[in-house]
Protein backbone atom coordinates (compact mmCIF):
# COMPACT_ATOMS: atom_id res chain seq x y z
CA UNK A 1 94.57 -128.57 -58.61
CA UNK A 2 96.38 -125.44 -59.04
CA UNK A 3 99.85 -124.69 -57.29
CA UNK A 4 102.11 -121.98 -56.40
CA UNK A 5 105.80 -123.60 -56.94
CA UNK A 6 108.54 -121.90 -55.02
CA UNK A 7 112.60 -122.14 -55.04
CA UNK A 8 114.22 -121.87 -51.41
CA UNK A 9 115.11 -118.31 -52.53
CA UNK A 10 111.48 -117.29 -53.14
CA UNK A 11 110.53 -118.71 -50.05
CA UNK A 12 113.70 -117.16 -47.85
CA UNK A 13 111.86 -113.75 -49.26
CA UNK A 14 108.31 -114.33 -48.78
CA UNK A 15 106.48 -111.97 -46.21
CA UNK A 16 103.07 -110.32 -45.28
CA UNK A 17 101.69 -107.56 -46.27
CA UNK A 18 98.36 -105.27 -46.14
CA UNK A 19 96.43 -104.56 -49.44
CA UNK A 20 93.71 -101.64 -48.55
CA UNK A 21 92.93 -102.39 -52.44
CA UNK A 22 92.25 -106.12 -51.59
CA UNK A 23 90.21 -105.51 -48.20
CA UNK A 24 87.83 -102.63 -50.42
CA UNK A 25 87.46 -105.82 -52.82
CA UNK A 26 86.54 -108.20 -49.93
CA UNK A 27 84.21 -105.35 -48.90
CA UNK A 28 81.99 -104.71 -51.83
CA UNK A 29 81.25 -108.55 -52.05
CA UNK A 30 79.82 -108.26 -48.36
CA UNK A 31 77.93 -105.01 -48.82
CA UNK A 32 76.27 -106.57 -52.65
CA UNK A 33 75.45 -109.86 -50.84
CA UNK A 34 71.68 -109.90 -48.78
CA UNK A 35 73.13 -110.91 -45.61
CA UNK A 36 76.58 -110.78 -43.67
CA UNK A 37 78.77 -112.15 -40.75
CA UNK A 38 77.47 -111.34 -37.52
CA UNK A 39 80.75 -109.39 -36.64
CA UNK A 40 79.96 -107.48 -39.63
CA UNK A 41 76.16 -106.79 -38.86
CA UNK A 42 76.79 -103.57 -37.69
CA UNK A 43 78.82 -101.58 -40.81
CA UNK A 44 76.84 -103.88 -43.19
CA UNK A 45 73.43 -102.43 -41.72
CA UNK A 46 74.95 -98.62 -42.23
CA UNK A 47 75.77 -98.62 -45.32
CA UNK A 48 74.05 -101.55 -47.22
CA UNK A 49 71.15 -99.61 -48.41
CA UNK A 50 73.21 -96.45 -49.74
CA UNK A 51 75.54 -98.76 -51.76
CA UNK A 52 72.63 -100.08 -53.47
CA UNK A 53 70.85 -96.75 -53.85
CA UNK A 54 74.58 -95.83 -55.84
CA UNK A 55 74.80 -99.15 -57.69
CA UNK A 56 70.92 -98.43 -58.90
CA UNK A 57 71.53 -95.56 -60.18
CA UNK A 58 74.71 -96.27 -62.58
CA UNK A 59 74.36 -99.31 -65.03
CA UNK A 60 77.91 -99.75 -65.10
CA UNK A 61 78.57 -99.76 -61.71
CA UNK A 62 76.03 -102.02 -60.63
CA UNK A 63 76.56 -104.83 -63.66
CA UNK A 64 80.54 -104.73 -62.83
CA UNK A 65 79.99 -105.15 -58.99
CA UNK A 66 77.32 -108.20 -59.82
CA UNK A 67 80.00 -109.89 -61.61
CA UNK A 68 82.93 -109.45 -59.79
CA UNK A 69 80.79 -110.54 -56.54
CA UNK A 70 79.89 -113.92 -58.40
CA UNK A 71 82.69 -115.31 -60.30
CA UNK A 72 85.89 -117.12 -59.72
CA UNK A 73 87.91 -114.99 -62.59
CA UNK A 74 88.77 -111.73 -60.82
CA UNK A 75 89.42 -109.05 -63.44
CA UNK A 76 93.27 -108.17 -63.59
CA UNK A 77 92.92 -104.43 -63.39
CA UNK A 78 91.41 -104.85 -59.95
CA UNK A 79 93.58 -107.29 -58.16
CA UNK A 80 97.15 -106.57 -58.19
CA UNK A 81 100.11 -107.37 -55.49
CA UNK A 82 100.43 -104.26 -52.92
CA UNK A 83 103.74 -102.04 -52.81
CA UNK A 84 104.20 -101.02 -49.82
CA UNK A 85 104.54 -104.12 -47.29
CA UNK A 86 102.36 -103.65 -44.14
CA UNK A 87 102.30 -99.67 -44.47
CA UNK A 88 100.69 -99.78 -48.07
CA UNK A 89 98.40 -96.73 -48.81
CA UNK A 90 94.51 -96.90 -51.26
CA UNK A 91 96.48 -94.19 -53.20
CA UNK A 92 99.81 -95.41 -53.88
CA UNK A 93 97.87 -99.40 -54.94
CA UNK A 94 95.48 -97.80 -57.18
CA UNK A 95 98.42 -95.19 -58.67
CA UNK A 96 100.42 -98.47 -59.33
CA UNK A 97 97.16 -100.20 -61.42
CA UNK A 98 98.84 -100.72 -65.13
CA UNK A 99 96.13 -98.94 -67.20
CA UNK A 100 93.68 -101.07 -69.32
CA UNK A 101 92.46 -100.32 -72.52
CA UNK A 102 88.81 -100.76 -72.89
CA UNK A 103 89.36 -103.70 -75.40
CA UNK A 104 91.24 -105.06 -72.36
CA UNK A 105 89.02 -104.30 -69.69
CA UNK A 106 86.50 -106.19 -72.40
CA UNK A 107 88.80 -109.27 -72.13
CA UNK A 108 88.87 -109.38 -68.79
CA UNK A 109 85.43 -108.91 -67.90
CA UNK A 110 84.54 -111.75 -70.62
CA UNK A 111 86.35 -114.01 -68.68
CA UNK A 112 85.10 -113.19 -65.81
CA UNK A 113 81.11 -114.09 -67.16
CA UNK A 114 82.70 -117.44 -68.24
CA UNK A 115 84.06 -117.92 -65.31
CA UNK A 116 80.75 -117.09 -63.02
CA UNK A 117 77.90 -119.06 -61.25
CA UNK A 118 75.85 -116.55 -62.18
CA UNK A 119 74.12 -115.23 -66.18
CA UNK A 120 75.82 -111.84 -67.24
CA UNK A 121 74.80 -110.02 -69.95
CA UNK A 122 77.81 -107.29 -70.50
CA UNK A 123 75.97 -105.55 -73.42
CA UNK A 124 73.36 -104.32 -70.61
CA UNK A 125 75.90 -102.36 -69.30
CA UNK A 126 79.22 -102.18 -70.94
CA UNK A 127 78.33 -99.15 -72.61
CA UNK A 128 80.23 -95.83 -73.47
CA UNK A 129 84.47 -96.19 -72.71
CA UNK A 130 87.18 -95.30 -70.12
CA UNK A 131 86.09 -98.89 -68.38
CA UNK A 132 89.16 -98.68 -66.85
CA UNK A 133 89.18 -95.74 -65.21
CA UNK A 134 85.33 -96.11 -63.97
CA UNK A 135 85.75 -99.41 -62.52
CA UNK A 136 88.58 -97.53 -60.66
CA UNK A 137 86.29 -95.17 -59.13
CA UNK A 138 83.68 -97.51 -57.88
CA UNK A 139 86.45 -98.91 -55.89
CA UNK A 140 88.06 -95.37 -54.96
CA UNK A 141 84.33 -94.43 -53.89
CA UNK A 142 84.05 -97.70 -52.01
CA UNK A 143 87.26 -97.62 -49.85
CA UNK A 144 86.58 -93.52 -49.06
CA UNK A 145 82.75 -93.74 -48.14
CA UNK A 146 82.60 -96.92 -46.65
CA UNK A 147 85.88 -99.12 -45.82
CA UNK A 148 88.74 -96.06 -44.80
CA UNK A 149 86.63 -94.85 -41.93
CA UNK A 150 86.75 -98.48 -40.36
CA UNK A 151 90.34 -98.69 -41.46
CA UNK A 152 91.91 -98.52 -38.18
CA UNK A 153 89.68 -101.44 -36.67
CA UNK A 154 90.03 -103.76 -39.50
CA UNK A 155 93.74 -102.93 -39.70
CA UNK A 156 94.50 -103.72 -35.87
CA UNK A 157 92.71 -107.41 -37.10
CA UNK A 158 95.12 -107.42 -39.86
CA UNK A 159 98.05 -106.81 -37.98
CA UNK A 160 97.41 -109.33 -35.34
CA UNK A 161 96.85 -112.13 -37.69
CA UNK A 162 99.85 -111.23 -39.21
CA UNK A 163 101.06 -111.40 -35.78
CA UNK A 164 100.25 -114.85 -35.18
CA UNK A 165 101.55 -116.33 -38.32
CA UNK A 166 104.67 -114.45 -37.95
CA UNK A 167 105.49 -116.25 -34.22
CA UNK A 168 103.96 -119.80 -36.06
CA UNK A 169 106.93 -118.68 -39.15
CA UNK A 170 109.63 -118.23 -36.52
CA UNK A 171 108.99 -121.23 -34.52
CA UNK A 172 108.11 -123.94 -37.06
CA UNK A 173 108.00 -122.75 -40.81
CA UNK A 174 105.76 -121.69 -43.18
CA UNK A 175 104.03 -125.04 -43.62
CA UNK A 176 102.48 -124.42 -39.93
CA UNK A 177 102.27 -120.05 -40.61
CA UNK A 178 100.56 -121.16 -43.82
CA UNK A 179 98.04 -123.92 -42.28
CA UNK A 180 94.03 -123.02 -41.97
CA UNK A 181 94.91 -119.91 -44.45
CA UNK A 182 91.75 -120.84 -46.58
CA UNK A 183 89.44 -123.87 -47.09
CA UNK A 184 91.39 -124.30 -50.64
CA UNK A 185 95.14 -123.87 -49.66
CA UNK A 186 97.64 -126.53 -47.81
CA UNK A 187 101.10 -126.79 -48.22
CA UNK A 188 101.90 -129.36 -51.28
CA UNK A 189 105.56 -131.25 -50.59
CA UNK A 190 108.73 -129.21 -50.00
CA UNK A 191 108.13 -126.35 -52.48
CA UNK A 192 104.75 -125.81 -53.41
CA UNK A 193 101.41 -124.08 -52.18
CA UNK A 194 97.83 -125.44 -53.22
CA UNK A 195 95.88 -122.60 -53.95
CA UNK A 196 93.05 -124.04 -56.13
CA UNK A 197 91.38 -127.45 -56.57
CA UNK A 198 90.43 -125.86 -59.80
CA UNK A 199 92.46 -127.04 -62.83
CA UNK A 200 94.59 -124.09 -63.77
CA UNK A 201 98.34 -123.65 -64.89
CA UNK A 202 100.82 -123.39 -61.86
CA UNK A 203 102.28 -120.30 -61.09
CA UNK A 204 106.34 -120.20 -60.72
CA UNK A 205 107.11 -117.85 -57.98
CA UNK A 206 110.24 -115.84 -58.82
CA UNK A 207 113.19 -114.84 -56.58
CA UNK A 208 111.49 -112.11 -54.83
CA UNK A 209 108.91 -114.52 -53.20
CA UNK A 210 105.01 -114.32 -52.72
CA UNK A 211 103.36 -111.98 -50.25
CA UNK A 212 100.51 -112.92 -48.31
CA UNK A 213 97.70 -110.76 -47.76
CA UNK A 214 94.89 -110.85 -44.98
CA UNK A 215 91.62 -109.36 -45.39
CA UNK A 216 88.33 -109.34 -43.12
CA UNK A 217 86.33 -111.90 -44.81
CA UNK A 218 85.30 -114.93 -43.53
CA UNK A 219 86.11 -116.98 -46.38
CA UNK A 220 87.15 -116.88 -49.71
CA UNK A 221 90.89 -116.23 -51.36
CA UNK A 222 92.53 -114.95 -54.49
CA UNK A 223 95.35 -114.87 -55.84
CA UNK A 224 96.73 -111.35 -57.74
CA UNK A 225 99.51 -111.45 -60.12
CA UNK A 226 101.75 -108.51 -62.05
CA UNK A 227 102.85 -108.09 -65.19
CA UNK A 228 106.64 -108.30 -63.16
CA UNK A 229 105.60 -111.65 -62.42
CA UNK A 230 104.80 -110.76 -58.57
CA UNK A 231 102.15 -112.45 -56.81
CA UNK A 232 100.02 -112.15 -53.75
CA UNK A 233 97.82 -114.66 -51.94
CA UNK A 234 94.51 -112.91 -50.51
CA UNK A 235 93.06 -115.06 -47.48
CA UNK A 236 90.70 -114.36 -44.53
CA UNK A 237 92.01 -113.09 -41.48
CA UNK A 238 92.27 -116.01 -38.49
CA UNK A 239 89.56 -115.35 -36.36
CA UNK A 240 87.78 -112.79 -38.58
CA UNK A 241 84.38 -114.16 -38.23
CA UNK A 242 84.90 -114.04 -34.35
CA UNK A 243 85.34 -110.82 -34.08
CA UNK A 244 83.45 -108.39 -31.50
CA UNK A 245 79.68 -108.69 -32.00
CA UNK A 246 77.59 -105.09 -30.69
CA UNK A 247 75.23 -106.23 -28.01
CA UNK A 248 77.40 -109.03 -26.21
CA UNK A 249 75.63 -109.08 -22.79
CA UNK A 250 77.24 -108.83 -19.42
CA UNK A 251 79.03 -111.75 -18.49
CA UNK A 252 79.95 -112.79 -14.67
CA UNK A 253 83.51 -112.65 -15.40
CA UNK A 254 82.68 -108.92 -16.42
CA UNK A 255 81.69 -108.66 -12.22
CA UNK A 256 84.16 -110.79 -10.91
CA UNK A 257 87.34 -109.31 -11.86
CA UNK A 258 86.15 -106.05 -14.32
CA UNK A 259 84.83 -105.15 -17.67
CA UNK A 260 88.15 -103.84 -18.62
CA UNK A 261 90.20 -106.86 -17.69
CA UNK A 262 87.31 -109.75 -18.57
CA UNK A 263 87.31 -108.17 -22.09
CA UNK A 264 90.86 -108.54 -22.72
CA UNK A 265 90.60 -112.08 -21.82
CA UNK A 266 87.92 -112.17 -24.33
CA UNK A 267 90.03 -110.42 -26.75
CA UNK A 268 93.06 -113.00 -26.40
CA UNK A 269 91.75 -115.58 -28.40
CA UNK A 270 94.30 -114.60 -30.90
CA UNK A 271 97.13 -113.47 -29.27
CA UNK A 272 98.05 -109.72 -29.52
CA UNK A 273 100.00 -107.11 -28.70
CA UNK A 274 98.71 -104.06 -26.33
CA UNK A 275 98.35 -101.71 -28.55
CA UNK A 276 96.44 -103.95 -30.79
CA UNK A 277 94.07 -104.54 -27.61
CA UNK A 278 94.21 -100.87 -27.28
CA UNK A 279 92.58 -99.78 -30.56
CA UNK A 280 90.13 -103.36 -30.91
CA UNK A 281 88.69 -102.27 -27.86
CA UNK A 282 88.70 -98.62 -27.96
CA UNK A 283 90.42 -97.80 -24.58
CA UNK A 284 93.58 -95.81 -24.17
CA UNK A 285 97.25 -97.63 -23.88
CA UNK A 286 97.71 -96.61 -20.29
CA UNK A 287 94.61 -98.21 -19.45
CA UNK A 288 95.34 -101.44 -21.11
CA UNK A 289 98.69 -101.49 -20.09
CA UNK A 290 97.27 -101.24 -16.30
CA UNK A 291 95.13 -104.61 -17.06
CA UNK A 292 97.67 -106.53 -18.55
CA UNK A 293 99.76 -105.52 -15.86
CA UNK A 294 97.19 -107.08 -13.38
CA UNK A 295 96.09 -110.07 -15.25
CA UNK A 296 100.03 -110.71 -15.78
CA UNK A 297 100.60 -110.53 -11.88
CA UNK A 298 97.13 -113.25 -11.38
CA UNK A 299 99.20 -115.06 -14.21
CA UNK A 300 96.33 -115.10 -16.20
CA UNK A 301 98.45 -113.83 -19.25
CA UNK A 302 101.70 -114.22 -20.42
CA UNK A 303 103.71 -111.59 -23.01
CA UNK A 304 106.11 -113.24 -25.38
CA UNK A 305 108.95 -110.67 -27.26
CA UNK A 306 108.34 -110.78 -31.23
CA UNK A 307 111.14 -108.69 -32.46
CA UNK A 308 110.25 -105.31 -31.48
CA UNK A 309 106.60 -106.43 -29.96
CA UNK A 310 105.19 -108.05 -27.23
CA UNK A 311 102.71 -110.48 -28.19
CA UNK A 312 100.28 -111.46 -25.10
CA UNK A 313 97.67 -114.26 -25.12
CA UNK A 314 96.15 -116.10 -22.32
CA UNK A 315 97.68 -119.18 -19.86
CA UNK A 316 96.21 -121.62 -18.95
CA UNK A 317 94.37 -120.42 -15.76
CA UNK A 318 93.59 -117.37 -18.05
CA UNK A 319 91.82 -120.10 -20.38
CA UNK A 320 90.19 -121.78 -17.61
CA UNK A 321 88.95 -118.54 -16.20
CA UNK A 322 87.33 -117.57 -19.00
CA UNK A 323 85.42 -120.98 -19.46
């Protein structure tokens, strides 16, 4: 078991934040595997077969995405803890990347093999220099082809988990904000986070806390670390897998009381705020403003403040409604 320790100072400063870097990570395991999450089905089926048409035709890129897809040893020069809270930029993460030497990068990527389910033979590919700098680029081509187009979507996801930690933080702790982050994490005692069942050294957290980083996976988690001895914890968004599937058929609620209104019923599984609702369901503010303000009136759904935001989710005739 491997844990993240924590003083009461490093936990009085720990916070959320959004890692573009992390979620084009999370995104080149789904588009290398042969199958995705439903929710998924749709970007996956775009752009699947031109990811593999680029990974065929460079060695390097194709043998480093393999083994980065199937090993529990993430190479350091691709995961490291995001800048910029929840308004972090690609740019500014990858500007930040300490550069590796290719007798690093070597390191690194030998660690990796040992550490994978899979057979990797890095003479195959690790050929030439500047490792560094192309393993960089897959990513760079990654996020601007394929994952920064579909930035806004996944980010209003982002932000609403975020959202519903935050209100489970200011009501009762992080224990609870932490709990269901992963399969492999669970608050440990008074001052420590599980984040393995694997045997590995714990990790002291210094004064300036952990952040914690949701990305649109399903499962799986990892933990990036700095030279500066800062850390991030990478988990699945809550409710990722759930998310809006192309094709849902017609529904009677969708006749009873309106498309409009019966999707943002839907939508409030995980509570949200309206212009989250706005941009996950592509409609304008004014026009989800107008629904809440009728569903609110049939007291179907209820907006609590959150500092600055107005979180909505459904009551209890909203839940019985929509069952």
């Amino acid at each position: 078991m491997t844990l993240l320790r924590l003083t009461p100072l490093a936990l009085s400063r720990s916070r959320f934040a959004l890692s573009p870097l992390a979620e084009t990570l999370g995104s080149i395991k789904v588009l290398h595997a042969d199958h995705c999450d439903p929710w998924m089905a749709a970007w996956y089926t775009r752009h699947h077969d031109a990811f593999t048409a680029v990974l065929d035709a460079d060695p390097f890129a194709k043998g480093f995405v393999r083994l980065i897809s199937s090993t529990k040893w993430l190479p350091g020069f691709v995961v490291a803890p995001p800048r910029g809270g929840m308004r972090t930029a690609f740019d500014d993460e990858v500007a930040a990347l300490p550069p590796f030497s290719d007798q690093q990068v070597r390191a690194e990527l030998e660690e990796s093999v040992a550490k994978s389910w899979e057979q990797h033979d890095l003479s195959r590919w690790l050929t030439g220099r500047d490792w560094f700098d192309r393993a960089v680029e897959v990513f760079r081509h990654v996020w601007t082809t394929y994952v920064e187009p579909d930035w806004p979507r996944r980010r209003a996801l982002l932000e609403r988990d975020v959202t519903y930690r935050a209100g489970l933080l200011a009501a009762y702790g992080w224990p609870r904000a932490l709990e269901f982050m992963s399969r492999q994490s669970a608050w440990v005692g008074a001052d420590a986070i599980r984040f393995s069942r694997q045997t590995y050294p714990d990790r002291m957290i210094g004064d300036d806390g952990i952040l914690f980083v949701p990305v649109t996976l399903s499962r799986g988690t990892w933990l990036c670390e700095s030279a500066d001895d800062r850390y991030a914890l990478v988990y699945p968004a809550r409710g990722a897998a759930s998310g809006p599937v192309e094709g849902r058929p017609r529904r009677a609620l969708d006749r009873l009381i309106g498309a409009g209104r019966a999707g943002i019923l839907r939508e409030l599984d995980r509570p949200a705020t309206s212009s989250e609702l706005a941009v996950q369901l592509g409609q304008s503010l004014g026009t989800i403003g107008g629904h809440l303000g009728v569903l609110r009136e049939a007291e179907l759904v209820v907006g609590t403040r959150v500092g600055r935001r107005v979180v909505y989710r459904r009551t209890e005739a909203g839940d019985g409604l929509l069952g």
